[in-house]
Protein backbone atom coordinates (compact mmCIF):
# COMPACT_ATOMS: atom_id res chain seq x y z
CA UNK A 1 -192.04 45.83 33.37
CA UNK A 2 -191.05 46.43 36.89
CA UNK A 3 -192.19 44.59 39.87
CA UNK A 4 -191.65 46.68 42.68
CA UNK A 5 -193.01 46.30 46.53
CA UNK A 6 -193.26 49.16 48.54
CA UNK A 7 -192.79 48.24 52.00
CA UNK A 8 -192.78 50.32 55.58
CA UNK A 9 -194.09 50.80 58.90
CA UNK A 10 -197.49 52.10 59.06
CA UNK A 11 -197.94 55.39 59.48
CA UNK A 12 -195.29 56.39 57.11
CA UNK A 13 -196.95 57.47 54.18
CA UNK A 14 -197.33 54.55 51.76
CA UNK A 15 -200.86 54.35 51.32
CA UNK A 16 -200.89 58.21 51.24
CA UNK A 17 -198.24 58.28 48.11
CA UNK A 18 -200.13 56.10 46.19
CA UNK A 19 -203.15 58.44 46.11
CA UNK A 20 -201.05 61.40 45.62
CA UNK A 21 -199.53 59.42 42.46
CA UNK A 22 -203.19 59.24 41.31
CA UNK A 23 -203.86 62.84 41.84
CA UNK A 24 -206.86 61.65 45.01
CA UNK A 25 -204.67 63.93 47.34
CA UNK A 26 -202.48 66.98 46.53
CA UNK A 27 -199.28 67.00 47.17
CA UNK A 28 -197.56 69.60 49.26
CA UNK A 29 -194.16 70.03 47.55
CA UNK A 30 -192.22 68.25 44.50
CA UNK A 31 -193.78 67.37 41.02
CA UNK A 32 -193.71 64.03 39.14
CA UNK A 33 -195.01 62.63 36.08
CA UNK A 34 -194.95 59.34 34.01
CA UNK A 35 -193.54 58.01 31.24
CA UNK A 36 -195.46 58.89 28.24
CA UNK A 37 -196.94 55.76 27.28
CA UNK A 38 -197.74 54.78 31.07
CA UNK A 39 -201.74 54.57 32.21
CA UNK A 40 -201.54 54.07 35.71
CA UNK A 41 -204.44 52.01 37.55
CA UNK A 42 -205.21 51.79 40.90
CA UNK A 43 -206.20 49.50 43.52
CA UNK A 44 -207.65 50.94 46.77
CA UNK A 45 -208.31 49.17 50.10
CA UNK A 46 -211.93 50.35 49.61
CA UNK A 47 -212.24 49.01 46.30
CA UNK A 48 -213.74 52.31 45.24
CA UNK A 49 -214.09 51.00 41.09
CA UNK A 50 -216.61 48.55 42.09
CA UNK A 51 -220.27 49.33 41.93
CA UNK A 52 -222.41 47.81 45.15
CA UNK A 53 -226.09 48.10 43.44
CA UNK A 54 -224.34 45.97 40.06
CA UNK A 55 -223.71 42.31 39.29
CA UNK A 56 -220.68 40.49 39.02
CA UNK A 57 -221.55 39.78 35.46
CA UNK A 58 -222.81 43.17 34.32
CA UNK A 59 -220.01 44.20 35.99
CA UNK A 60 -217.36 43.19 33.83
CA UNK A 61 -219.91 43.14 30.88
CA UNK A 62 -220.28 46.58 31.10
CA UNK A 63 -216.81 47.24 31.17
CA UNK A 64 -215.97 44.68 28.14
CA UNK A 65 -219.33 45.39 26.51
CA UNK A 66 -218.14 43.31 23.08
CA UNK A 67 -217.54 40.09 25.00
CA UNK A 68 -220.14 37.66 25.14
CA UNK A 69 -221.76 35.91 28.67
CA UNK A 70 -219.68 32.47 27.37
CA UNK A 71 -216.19 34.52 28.08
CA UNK A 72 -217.45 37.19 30.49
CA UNK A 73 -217.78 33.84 32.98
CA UNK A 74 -214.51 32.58 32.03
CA UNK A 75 -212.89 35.72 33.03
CA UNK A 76 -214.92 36.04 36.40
CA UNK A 77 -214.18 32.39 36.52
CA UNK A 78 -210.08 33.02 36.97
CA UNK A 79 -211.00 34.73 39.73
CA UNK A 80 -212.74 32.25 41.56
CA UNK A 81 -216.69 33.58 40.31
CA UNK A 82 -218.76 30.73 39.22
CA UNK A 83 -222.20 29.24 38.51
CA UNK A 84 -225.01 31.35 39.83
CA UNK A 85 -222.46 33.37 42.12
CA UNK A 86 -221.79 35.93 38.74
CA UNK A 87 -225.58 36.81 39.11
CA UNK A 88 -225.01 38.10 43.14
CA UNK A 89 -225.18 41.43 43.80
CA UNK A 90 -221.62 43.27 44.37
CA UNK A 91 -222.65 44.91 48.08
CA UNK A 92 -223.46 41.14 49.04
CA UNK A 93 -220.01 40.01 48.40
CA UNK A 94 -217.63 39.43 51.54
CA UNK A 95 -214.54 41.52 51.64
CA UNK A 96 -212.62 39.09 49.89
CA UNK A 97 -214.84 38.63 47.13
CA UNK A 98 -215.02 42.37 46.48
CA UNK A 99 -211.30 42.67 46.28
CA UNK A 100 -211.25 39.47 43.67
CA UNK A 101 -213.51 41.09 41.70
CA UNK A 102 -211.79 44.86 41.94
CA UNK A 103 -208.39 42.96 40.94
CA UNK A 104 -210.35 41.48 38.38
CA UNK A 105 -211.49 44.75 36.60
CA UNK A 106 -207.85 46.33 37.40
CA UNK A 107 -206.30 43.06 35.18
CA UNK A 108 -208.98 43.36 32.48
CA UNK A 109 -208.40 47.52 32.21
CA UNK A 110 -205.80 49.04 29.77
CA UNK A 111 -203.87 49.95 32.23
CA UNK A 112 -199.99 49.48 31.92
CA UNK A 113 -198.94 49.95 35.42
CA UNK A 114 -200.76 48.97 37.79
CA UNK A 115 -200.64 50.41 41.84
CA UNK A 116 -201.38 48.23 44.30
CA UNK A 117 -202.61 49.07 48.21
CA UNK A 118 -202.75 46.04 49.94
CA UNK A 119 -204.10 43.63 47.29
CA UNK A 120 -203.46 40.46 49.37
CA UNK A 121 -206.05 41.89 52.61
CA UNK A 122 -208.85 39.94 52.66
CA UNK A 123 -207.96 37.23 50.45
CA UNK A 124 -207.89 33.52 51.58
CA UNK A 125 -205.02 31.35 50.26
CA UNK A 126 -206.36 30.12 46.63
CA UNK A 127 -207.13 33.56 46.06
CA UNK A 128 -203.68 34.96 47.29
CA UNK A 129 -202.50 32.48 44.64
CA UNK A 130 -204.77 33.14 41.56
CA UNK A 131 -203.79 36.63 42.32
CA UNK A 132 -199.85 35.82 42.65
CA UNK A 133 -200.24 33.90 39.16
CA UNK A 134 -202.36 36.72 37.31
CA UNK A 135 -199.56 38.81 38.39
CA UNK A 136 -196.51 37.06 37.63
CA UNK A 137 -198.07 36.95 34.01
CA UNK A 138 -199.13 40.48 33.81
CA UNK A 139 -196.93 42.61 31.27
CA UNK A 140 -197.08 46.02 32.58
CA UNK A 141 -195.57 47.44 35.55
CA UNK A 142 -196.46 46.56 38.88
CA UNK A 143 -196.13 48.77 42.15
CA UNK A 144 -197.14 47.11 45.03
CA UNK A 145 -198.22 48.34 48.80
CA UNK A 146 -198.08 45.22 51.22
CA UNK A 147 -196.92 43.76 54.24
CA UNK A 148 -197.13 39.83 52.90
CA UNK A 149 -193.55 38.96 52.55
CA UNK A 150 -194.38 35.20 50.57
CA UNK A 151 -196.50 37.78 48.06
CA UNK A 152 -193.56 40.28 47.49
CA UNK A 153 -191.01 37.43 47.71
CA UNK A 154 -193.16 35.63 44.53
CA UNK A 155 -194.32 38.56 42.43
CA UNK A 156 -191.73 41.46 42.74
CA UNK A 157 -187.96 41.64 41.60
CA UNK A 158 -187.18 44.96 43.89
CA UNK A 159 -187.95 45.47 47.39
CA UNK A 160 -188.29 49.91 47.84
CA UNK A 161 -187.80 50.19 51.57
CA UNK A 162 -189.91 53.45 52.90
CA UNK A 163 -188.60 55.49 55.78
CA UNK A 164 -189.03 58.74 57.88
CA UNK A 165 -185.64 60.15 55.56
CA UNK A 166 -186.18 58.67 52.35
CA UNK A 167 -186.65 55.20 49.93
CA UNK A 168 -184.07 52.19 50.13
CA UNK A 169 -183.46 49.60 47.25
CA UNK A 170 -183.41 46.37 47.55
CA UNK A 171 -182.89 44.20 44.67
């Protein structure tokens, strides 16, 4: 149920950890491991668990096939999708509307903590908020890459400071 922001100077490393955390690049020394009931998900800058040929709404259908059209749109609808705009194609999308939608699929997945790179990039202010408030709800854990100070200020209850020498806590 931690809410932790990870915050550094670029070029440290953060970006870097969180893909060694989900096994997308080895790491050189050390071992870790999570707890045993944790199922980590993962939000790139690339949004990488998006399909570009798909729709917004067969999107999340296909992920939630047992849901109906009536609640699929309700759920792209929290994140800002509506009308005919759930029929676009996903490689049409600005960048902002990709990451909505990739933040989207992260909240709907089973995942129980949920790792963050940059989720605020791209996203205009009502967005930043809808995000903020799907967050501050969320029940997992949530570990969080970003330079947006009002973002970590409103979602996370520790600050991890990342250096050359090691991690600072803030609480």
């Amino acid at each position: 149920g931690d809410r932790i922001g990870l915050i550094a100077r670029n070029g440290v490393g953060k970006s870097t950890l969180f893909k060694m955390l989900m096994q997308r690049l080895s790491t050189d020394t050390g071992h870790y491991s999570f707890g045993h009931h944790s199922n980590p998900g993962y939000y790139d800058q690339e949004h990488g668990n998006i399909h570009p040929q798909e729709t917004l709404i067969n999107e999340i259908h296909s992920m939630m096939p047992k849901l109906d059209e009536e609640n699929v749109r309700k759920y792209l609808g929290s994140f800002l999708f509506s009308g005919d705009d759930v029929f676009n194609i996903i490689e049409s999308l600005s960048g902002g509307e990709k990451a909505r939608l990739s933040l989207l699929k992260l909240m709907l997945s089973k995942n129980n903590f949920l790792l963050l790179d940059e989720p605020t990039n791209h996203l205009d202010i009502i967005s930043r908020e809808t995000l903020e408030n799907a967050l501050i709800q969320y029940e997992g854990t949530v570990f969080a890459i970003s330079h947006d100070r009002y973002f970590l200020n409103r979602v996370c209850d520790k600050i991890f400071e990342m250096t050359d020498t090691g991690i600072t806590v803030y609480l």
